[in-house]
Protein backbone atom coordinates (compact mmCIF):
# COMPACT_ATOMS: atom_id res chain seq x y z
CA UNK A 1 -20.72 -2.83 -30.10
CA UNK A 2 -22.00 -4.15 -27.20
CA UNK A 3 -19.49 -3.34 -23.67
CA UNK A 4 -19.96 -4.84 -20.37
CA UNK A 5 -18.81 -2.24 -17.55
CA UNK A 6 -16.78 -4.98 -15.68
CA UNK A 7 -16.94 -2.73 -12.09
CA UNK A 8 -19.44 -0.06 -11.71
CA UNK A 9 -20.97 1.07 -7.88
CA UNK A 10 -24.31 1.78 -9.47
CA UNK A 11 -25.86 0.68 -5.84
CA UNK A 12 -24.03 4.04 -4.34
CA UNK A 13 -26.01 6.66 -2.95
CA UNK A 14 -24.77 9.30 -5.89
CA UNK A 15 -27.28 7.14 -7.95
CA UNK A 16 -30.24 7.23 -5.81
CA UNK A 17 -31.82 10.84 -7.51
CA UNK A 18 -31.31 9.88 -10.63
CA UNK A 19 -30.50 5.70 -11.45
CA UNK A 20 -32.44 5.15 -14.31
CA UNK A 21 -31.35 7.70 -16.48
CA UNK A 22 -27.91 6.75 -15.64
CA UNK A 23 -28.40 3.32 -16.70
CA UNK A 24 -30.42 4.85 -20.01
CA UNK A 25 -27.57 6.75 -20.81
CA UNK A 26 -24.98 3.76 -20.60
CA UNK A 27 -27.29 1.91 -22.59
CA UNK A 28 -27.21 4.67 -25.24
CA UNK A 29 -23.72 4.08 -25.10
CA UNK A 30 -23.78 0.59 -25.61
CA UNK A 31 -22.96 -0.49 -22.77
CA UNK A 32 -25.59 -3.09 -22.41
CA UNK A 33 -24.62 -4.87 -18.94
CA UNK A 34 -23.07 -3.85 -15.60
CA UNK A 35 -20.95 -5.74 -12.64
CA UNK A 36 -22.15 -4.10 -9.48
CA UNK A 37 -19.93 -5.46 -6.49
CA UNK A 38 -20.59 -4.68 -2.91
CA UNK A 39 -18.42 -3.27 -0.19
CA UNK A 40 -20.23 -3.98 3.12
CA UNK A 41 -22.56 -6.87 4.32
CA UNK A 42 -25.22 -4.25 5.13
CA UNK A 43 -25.92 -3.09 1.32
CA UNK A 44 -26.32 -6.14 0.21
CA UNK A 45 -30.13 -6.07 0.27
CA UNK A 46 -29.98 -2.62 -1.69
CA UNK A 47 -27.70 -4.28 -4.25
CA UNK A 48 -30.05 -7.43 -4.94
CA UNK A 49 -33.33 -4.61 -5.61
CA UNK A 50 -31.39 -1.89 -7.42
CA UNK A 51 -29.70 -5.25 -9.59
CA UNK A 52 -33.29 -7.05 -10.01
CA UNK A 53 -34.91 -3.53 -11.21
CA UNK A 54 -33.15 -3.53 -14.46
CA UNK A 55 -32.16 -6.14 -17.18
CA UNK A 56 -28.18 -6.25 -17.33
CA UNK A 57 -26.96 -5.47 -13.52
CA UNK A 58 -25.39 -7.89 -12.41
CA UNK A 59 -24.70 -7.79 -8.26
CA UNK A 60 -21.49 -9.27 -6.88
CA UNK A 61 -21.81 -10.13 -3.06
CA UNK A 62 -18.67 -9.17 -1.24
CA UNK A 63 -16.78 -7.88 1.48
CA UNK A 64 -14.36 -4.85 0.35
CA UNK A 65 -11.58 -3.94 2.58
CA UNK A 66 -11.53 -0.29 2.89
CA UNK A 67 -15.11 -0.94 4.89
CA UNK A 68 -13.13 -3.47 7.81
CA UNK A 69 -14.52 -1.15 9.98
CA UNK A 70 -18.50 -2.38 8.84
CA UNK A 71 -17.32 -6.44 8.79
CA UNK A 72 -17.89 -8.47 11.21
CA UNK A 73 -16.51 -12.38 11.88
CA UNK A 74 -20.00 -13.71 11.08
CA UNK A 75 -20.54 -12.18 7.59
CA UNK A 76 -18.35 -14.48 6.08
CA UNK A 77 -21.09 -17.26 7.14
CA UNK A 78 -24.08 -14.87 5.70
CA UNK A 79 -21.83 -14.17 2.17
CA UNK A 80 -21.71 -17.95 1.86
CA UNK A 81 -25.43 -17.95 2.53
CA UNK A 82 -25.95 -15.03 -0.21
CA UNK A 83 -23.76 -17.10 -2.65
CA UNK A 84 -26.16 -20.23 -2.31
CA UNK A 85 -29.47 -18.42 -2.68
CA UNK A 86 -28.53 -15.97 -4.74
CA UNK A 87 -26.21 -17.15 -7.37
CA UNK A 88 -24.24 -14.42 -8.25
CA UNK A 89 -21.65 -14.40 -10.96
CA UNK A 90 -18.72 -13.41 -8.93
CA UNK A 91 -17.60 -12.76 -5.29
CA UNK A 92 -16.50 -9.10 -3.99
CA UNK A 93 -15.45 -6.60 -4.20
CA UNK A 94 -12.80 -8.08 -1.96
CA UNK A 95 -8.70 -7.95 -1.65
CA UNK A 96 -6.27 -5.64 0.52
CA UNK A 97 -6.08 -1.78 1.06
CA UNK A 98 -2.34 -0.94 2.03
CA UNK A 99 -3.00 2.56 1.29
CA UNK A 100 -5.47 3.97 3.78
CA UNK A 101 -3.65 4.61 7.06
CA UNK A 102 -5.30 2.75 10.00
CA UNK A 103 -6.62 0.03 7.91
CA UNK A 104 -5.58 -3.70 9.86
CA UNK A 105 -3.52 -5.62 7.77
CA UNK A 106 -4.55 -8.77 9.53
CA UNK A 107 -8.51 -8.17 9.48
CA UNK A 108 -8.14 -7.61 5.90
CA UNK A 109 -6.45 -11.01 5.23
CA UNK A 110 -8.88 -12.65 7.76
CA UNK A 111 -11.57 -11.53 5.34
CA UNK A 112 -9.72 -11.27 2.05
CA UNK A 113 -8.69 -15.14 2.66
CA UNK A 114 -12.22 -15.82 3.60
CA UNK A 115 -13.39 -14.94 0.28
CA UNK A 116 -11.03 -16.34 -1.37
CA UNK A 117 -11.86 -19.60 0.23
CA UNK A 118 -15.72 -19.29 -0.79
CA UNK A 119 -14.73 -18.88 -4.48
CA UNK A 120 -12.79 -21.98 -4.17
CA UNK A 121 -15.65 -23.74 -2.77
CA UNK A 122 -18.76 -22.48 -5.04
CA UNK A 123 -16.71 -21.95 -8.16
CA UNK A 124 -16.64 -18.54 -8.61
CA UNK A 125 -14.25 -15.58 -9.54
CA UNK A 126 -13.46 -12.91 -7.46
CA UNK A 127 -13.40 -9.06 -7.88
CA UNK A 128 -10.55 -7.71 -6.38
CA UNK A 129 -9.25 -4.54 -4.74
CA UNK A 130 -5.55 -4.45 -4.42
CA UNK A 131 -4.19 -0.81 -3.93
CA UNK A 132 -0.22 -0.61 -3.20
CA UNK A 133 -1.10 -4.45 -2.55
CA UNK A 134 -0.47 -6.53 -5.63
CA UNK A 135 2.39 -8.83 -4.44
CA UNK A 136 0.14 -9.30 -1.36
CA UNK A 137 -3.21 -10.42 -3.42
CA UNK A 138 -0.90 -12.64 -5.79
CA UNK A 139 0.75 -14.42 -2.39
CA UNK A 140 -2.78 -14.83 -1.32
CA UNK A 141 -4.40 -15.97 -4.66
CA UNK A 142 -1.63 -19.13 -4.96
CA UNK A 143 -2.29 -19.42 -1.38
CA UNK A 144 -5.65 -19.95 -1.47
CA UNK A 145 -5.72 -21.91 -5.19
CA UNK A 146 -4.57 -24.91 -3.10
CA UNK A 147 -3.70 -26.83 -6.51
CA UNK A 148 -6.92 -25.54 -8.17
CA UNK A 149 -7.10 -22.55 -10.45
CA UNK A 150 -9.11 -19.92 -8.78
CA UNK A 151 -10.25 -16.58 -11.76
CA UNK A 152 -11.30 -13.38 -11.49
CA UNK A 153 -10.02 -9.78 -11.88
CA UNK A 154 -7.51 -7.26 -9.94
CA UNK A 155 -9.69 -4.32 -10.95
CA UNK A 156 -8.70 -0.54 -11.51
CA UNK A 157 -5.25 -2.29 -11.87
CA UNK A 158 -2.42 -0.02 -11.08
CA UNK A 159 0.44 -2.60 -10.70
CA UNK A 160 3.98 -3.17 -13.16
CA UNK A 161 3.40 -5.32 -16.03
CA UNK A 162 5.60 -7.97 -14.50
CA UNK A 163 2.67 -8.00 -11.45
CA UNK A 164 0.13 -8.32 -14.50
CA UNK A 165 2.06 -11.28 -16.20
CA UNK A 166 1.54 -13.07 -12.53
CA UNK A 167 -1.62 -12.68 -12.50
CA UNK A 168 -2.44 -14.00 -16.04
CA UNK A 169 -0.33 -16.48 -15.36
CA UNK A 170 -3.04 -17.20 -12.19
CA UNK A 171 -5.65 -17.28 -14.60
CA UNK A 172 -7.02 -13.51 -13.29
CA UNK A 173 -7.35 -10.09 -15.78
CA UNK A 174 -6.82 -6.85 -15.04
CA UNK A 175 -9.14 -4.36 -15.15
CA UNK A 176 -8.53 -0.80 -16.65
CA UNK A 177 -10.51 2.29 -16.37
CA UNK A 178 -10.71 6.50 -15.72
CA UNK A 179 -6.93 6.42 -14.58
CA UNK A 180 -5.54 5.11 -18.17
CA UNK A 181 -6.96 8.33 -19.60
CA UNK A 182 -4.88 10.47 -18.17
CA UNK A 183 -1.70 11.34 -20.13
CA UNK A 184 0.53 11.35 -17.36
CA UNK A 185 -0.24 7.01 -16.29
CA UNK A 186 2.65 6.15 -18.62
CA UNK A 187 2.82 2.65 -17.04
CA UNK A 188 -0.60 2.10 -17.13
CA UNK A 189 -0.65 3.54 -20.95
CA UNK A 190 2.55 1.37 -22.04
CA UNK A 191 0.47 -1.86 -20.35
CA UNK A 192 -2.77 -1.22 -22.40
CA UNK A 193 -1.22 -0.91 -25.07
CA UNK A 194 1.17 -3.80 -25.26
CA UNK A 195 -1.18 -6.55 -23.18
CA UNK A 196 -2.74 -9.44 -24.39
CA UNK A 197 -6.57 -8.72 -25.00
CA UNK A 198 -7.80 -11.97 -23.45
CA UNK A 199 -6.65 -10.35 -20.19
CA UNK A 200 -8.33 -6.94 -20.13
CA UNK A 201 -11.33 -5.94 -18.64
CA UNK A 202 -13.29 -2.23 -19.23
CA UNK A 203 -14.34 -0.92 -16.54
CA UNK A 204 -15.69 2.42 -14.64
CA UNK A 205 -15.59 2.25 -11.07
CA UNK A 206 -18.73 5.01 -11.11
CA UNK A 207 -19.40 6.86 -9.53
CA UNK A 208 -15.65 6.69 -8.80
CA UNK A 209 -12.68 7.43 -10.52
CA UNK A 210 -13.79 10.12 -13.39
CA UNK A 211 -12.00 9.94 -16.76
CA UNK A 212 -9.44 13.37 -18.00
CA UNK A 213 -12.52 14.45 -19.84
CA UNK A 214 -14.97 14.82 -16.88
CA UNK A 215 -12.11 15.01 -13.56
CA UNK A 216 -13.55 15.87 -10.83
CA UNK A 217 -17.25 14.66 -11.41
CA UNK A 218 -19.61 12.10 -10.91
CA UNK A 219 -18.31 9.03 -13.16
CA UNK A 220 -21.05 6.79 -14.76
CA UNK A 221 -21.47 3.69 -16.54
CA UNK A 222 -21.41 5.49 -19.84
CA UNK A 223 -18.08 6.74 -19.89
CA UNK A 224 -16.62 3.26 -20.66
CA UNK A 225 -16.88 4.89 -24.26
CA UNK A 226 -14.34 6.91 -23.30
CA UNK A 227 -12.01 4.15 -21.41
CA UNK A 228 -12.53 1.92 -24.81
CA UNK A 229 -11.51 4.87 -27.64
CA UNK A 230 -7.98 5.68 -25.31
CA UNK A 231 -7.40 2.00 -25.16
CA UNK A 232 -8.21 1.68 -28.90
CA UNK A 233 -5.95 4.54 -29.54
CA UNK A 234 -3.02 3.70 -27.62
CA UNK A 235 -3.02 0.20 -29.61
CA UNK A 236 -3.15 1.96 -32.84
């Protein structure tokens, strides 16, 4: 079987020591290609190189919302400029962050919206963040659609299934990863098990967001193994 690890950071710094064994391992694995989206204007460089130095990364160019603090006003006009020359298969990681205190919930739209507005334009699906901000990303989705279907997933979804319906309905998946593992995500347990297939996505979030078997460690591309047997176990 061949997986595709729909949201891995392998651009992070927790990489840098030892990247290509990570990437040897996941390959070991199976898992024969990578999503790598960006958080702040200023890695983007780093994530074209590190994406370009191995068959099967694949960079999304974005503007996540947990780094407002890195964005400025003008790198909407350079992310357009990436998405021309570069060609990247999606846009992000983007979307809204209503759990970190501090975070403006205005910037984050400005930017969020912007995004939005570039996948509209060039065709492309987005990779979203939305953490204790579903409803918010779906208002903003059929906001920006604008009569035309925009695609893309709400990764390292942790929403109700009625918030997942919404978004297939919107033409978007869901992505699930380390958090379904865990015995004690009922909800997000109950929604892998029962979801339509079309809509889910695999996914790490390394070196983020470890699975039960390995909590409290570096994550990495090769545990979508482990993400793939629970999900293939909870649907019998």
């Amino acid at each position: 079987m061949q997986l595709v690890d729909s949201h891995c950071h392998l651009d992070a710094a927790e990489f840098d020591a030892d990247r290509e064994q990570v990437i040897a391992r996941a390959r070991a694995a199976g898992v024969r290609r990578q999503v790598v989206p960006a958080t702040a204007a200023a890695g983007w460089p780093k994530l074209r190189e590190v994406c370009r130095a191995e068959p099967g990364l694949h960079p999304a160019y974005g503007l996540h919302p947990t780094f407002l603090a890195e964005h400025r006003p003008g790198h909407l006009t350079e992310l357009e400029a990436w998405i021309v020359r570069e060609r990247p298969p999606a846009i992000g990681e983007c979307g809204l962050d209503f759990f970190v205190e501090g975070l403006d919930q205005v910037a984050q739209a400005h930017y969020f919206d912007g995004q939005l507005q570039l996948a509209r334009e060039h065709g492309l699906p987005v990779v979203v963040h939305a953490r204790r901000a579903v409803d918010a990303v779906i208002a903003a989705i059929r906001r920006a659609g604008n009569g035309s279907r925009l695609s893309g997933v709400v990764h390292s979804f942790s929403g109700s299934p009625e918030q997942a319906r919404q978004l297939w309905q919107l033409g978007f998946m869901v992505g699930l990863g380390g958090p379904l593992t865990y015995e004690r995500a009922q909800r997000l347990r109950r929604l892998a098990a029962d979801m339509p297939l079309e809509f889910l996505l695999l996914e790490t979030d390394a070196p983020d967001q470890p699975d039960a078997d390995i909590r409290g460690q570096r994550n990495e591309p090769a545990r979508l193994r482990r993400v793939l047997d629970v999900v293939a176990e909870l649907r019998g």
